[in-house]
N, C-alpha and C. Protein backbone atom coordinates (compact mmCIF):
# COMPACT_ATOMS: atom_id res chain seq x y z
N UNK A 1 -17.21 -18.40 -1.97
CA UNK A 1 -16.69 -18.79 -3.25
C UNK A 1 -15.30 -18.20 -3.48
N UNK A 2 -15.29 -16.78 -3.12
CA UNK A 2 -13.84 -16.59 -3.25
C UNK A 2 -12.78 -17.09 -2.35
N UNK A 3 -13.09 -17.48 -1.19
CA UNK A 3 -12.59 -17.89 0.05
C UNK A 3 -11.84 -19.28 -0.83
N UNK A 4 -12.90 -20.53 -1.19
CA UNK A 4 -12.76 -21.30 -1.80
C UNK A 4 -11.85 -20.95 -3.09
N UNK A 5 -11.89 -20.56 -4.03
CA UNK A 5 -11.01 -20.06 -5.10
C UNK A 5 -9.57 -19.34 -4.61
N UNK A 6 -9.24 -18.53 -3.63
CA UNK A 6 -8.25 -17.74 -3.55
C UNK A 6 -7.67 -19.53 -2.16
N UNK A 7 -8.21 -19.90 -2.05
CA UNK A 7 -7.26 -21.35 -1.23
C UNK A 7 -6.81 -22.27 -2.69
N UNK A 8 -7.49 -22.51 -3.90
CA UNK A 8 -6.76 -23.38 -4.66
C UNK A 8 -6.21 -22.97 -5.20
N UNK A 9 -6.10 -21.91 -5.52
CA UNK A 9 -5.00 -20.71 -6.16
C UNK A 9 -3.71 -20.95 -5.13
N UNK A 10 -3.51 -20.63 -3.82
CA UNK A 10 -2.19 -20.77 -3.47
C UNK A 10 -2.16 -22.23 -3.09
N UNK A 11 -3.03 -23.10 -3.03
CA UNK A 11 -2.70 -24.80 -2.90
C UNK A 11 -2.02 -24.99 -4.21
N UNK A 12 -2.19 -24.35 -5.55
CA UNK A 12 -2.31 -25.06 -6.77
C UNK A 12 -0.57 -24.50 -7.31
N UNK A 13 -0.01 -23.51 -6.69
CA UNK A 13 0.96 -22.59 -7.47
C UNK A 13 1.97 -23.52 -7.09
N UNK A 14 3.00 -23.59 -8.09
CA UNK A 14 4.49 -24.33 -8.03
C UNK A 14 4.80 -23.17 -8.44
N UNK A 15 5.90 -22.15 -7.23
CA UNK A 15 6.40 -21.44 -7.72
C UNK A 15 8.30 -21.36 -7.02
N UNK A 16 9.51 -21.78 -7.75
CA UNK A 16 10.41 -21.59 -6.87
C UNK A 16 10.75 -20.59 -6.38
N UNK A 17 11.76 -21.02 -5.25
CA UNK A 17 11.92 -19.69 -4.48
C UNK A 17 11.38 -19.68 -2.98
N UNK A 18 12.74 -19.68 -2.11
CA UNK A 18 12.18 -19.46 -0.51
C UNK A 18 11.35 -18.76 -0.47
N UNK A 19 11.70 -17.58 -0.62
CA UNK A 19 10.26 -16.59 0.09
C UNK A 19 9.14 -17.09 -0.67
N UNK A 20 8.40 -17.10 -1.61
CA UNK A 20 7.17 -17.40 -2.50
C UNK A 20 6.77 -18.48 -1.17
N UNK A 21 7.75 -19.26 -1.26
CA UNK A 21 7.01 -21.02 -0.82
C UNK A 21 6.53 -20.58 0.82
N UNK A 22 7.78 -19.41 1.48
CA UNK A 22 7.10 -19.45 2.44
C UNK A 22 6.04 -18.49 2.67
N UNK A 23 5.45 -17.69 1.81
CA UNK A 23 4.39 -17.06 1.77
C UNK A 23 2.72 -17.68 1.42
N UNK A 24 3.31 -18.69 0.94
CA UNK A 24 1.96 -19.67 0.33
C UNK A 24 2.12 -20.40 0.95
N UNK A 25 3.17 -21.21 2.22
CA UNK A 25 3.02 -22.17 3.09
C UNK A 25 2.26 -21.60 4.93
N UNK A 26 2.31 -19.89 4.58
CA UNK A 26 1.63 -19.29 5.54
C UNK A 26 0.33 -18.94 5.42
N UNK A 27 -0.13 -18.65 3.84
CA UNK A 27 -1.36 -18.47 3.83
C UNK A 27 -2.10 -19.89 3.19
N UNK A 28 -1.81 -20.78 3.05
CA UNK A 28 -2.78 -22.33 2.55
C UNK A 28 -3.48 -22.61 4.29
N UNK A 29 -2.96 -22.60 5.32
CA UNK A 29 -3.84 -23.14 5.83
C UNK A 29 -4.56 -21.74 7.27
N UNK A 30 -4.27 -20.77 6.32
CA UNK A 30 -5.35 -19.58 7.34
C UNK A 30 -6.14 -19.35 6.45
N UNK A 31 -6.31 -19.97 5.15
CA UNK A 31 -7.13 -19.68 4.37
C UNK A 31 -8.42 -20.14 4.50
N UNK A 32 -8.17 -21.79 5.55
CA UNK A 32 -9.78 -22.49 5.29
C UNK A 32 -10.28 -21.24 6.77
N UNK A 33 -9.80 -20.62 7.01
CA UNK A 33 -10.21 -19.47 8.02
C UNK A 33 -10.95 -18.30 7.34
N UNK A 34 -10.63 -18.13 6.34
CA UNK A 34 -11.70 -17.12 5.70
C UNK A 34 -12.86 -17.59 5.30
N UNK A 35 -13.33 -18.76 5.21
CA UNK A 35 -14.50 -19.52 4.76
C UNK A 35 -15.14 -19.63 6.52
N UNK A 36 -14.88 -19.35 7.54
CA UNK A 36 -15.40 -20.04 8.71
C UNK A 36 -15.74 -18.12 8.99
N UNK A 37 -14.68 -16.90 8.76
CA UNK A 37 -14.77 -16.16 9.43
C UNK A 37 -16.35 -15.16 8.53
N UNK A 38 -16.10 -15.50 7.30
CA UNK A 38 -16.59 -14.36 6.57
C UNK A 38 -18.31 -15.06 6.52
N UNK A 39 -18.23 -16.73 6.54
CA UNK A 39 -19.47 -17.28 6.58
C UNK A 39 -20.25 -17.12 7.87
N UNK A 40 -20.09 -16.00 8.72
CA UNK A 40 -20.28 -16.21 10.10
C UNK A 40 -21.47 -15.42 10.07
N UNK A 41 -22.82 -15.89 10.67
CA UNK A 41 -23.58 -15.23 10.29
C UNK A 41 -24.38 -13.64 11.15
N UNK A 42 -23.21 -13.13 11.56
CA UNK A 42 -23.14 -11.69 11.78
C UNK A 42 -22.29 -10.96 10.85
N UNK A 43 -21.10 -11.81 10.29
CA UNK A 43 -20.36 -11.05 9.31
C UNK A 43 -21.17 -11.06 8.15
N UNK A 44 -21.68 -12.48 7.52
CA UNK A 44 -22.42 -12.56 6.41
C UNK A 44 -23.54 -11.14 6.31
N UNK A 45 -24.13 -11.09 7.59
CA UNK A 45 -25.60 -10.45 7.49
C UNK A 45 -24.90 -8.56 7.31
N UNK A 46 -23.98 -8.39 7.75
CA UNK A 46 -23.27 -7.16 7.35
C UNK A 46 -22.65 -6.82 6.00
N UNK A 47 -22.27 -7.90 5.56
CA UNK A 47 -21.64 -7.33 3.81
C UNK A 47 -23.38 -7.42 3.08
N UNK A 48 -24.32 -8.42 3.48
CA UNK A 48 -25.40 -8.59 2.74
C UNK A 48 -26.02 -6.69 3.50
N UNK A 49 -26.09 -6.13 4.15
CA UNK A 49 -26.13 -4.60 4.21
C UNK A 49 -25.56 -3.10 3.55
N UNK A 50 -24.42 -4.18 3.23
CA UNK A 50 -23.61 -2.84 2.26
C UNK A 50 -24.81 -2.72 1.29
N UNK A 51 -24.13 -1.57 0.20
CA UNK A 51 -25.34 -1.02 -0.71
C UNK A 51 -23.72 -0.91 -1.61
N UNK A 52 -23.65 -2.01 -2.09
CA UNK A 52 -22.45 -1.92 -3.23
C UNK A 52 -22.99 -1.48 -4.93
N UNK A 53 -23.92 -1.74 -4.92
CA UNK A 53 -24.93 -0.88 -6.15
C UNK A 53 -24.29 1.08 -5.90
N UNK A 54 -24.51 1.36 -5.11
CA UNK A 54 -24.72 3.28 -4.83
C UNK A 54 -23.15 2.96 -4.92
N UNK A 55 -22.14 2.30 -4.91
CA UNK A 55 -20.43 2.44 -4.93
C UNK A 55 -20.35 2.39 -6.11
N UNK A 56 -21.40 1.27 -6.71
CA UNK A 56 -20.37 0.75 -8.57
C UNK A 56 -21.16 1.62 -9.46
N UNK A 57 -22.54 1.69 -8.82
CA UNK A 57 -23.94 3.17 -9.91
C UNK A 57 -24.07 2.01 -11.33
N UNK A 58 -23.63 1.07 -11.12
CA UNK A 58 -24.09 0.46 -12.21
C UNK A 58 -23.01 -0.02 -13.37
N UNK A 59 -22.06 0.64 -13.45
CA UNK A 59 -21.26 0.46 -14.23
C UNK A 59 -20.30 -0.81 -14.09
N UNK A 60 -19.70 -1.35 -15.40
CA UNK A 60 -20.08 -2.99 -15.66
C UNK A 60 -18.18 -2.56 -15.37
N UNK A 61 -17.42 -2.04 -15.51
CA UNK A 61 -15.94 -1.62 -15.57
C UNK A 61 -15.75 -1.25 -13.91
N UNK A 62 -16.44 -0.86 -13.25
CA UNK A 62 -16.06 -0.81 -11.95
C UNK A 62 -16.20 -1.86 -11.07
N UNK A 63 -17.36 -2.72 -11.66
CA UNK A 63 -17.83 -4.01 -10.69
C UNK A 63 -16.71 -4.85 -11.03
N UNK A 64 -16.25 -5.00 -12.20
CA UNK A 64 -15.25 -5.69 -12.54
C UNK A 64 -13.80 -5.50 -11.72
N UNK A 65 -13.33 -4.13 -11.41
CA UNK A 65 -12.71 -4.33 -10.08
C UNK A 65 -12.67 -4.48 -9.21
N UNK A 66 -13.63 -3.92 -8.58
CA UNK A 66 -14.31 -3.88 -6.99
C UNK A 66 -14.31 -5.40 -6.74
N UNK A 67 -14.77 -6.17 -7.37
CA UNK A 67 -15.05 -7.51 -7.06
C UNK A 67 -13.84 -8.13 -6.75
N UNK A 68 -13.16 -8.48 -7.64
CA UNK A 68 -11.87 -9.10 -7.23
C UNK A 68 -10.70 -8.20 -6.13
N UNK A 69 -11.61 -6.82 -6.23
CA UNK A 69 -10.12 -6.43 -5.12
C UNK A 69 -11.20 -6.53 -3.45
N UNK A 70 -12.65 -6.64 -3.48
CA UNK A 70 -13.19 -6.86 -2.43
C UNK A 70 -12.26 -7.98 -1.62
N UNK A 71 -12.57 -8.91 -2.71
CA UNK A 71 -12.33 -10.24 -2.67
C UNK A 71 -11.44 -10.62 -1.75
N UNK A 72 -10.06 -9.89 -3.27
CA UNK A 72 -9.05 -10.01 -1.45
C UNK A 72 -9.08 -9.13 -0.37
N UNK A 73 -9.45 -8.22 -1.11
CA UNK A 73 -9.28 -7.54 0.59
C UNK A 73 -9.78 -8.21 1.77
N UNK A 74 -10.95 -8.66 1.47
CA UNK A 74 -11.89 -9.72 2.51
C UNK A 74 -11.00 -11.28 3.35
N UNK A 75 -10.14 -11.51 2.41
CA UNK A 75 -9.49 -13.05 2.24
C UNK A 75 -8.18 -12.53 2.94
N UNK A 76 -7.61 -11.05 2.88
CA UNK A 76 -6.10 -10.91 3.62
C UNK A 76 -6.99 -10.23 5.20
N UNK A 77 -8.01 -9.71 5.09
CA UNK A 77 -8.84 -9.25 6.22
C UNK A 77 -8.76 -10.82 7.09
N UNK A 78 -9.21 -11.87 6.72
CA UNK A 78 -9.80 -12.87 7.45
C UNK A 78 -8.44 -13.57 7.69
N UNK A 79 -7.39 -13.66 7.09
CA UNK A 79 -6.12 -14.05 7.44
C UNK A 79 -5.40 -13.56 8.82
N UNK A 80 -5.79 -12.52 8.14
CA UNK A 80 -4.80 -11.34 9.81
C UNK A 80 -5.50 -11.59 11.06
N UNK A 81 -6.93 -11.91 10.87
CA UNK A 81 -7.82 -12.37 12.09
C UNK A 81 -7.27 -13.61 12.63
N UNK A 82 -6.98 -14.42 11.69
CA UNK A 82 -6.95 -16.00 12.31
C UNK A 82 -5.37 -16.00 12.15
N UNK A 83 -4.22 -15.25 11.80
CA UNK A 83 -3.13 -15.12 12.68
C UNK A 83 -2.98 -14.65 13.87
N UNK A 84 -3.52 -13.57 14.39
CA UNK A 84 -3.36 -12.85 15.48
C UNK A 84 -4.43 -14.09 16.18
N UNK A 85 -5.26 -14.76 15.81
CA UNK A 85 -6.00 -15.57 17.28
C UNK A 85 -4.98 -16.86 17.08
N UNK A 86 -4.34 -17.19 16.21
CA UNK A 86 -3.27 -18.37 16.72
C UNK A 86 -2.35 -17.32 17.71
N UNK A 87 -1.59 -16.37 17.15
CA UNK A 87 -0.85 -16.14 18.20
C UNK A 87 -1.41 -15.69 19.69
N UNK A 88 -2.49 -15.27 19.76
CA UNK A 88 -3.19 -14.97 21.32
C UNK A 88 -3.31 -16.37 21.82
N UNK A 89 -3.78 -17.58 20.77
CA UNK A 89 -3.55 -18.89 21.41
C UNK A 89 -2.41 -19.71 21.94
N UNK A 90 -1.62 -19.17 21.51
CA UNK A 90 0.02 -19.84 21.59
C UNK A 90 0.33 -18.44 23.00
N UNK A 91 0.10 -17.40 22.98
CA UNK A 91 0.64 -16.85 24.35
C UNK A 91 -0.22 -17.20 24.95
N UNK A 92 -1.56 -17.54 25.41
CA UNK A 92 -2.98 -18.12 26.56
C UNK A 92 -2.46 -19.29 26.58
N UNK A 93 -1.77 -20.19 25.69
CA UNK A 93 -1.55 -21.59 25.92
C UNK A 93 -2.55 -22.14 25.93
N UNK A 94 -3.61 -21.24 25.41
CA UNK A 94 -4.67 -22.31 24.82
C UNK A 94 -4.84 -23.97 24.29
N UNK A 95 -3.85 -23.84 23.18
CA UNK A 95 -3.84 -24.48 21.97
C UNK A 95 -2.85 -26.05 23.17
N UNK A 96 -2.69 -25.70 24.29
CA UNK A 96 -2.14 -26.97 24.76
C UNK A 96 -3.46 -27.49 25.62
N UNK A 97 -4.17 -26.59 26.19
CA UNK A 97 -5.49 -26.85 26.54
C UNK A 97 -6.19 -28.16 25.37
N UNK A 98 -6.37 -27.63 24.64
CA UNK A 98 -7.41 -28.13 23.22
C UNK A 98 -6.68 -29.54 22.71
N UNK A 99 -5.08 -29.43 23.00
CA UNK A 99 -4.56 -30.50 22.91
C UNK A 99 -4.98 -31.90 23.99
N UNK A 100 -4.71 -31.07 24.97
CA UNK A 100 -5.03 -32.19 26.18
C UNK A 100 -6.51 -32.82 25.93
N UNK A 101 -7.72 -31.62 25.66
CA UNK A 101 -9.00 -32.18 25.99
C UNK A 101 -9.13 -33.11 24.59
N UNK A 102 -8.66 -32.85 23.64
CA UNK A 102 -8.52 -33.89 22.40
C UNK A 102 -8.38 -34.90 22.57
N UNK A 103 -6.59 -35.35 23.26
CA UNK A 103 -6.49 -36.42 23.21
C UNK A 103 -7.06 -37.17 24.42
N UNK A 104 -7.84 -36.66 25.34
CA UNK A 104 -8.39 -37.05 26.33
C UNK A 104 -10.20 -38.03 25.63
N UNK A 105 -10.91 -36.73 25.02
CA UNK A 105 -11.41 -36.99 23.99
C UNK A 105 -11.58 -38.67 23.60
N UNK A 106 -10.30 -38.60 22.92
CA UNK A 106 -9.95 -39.49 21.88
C UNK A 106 -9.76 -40.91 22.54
N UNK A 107 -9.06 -40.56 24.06
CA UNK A 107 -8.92 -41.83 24.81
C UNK A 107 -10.13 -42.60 24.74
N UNK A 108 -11.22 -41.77 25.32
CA UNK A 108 -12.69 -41.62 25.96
C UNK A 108 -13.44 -42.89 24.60
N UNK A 109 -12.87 -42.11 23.35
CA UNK A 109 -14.02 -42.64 22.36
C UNK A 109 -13.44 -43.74 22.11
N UNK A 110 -11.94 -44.49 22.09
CA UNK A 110 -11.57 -45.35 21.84
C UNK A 110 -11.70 -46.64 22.70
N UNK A 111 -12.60 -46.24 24.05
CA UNK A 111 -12.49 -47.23 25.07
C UNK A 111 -13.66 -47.69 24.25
C-alpha cells in the first residue's frame, strides 16, 4: 500500500524545476520495484517477524511516525536495490540478452 501510494505521489507532482523533474523522473519507474521487492515472500515473511509493538509500547504519537518514516525508508531501501540491479544489468549486458530473447519471443508468437 505504501509502495502503491508513495508511486502516485511522485507520478502525480507538477513540480518546476530541472532537478525536482529529474528526481521524480528517476524514482516513477523504480518505484513499481518496491511493490515486486518488498511483496517477496521472504521479505514479506521478515517485516511480518519484526515485533514493532515492543518499538512503539503502544503509544498512538510514535506509531504515527514510525509508520510513515518506515514507509519510506522501505520504498528508498527497495529503490537502491533495483538501481544497483539495473546497473549490474547494463555492465553483465544482461538487459541486451532479455532484449534479444523478447524479441525473438515475439517473432515466435506472431508466426
Amino acid at each position: 500500500m505504501a509502495a502503491l501510494t508513495c508511486f502516485l505521489l511522485f507520478a502525480s507532482i507538477k513540480i518546476k524545476g530541472d532537478t525536482a523533474k529529474k528526481i521524480i523522473a528517476f524514482c516513477v519507474p523504480l518505484s513499481v520495484a518496491v511493490f515486486f521487492i518488498h511483496a517477496n515472500p521472504f521479505i514479506e515473511q521478515w517485516f511480518k517477524s519484526i515485533q514493532f509493538s515492543d518499538f512503539i509500547g503502544g503509544n498512538t504519537l510514535k506509531y504515527l511516525l514510525v509508520v510513515p518514516v518506515l514507509s519510506l525508508i522501505v520504498f528508498v531501501c527497495c529503490i537502491v536495490c533495483d538501481y544497483l540491479k539495473n546497473k549490474l544489468f547494463e555492465i553483465m549486458k544482461i538487459n541486451r540478452l532479455i532484449d534479444r530473447i523478447s524479441m525473438f519471443l515475439d517473432r515466435q508468437l506472431i508466426l
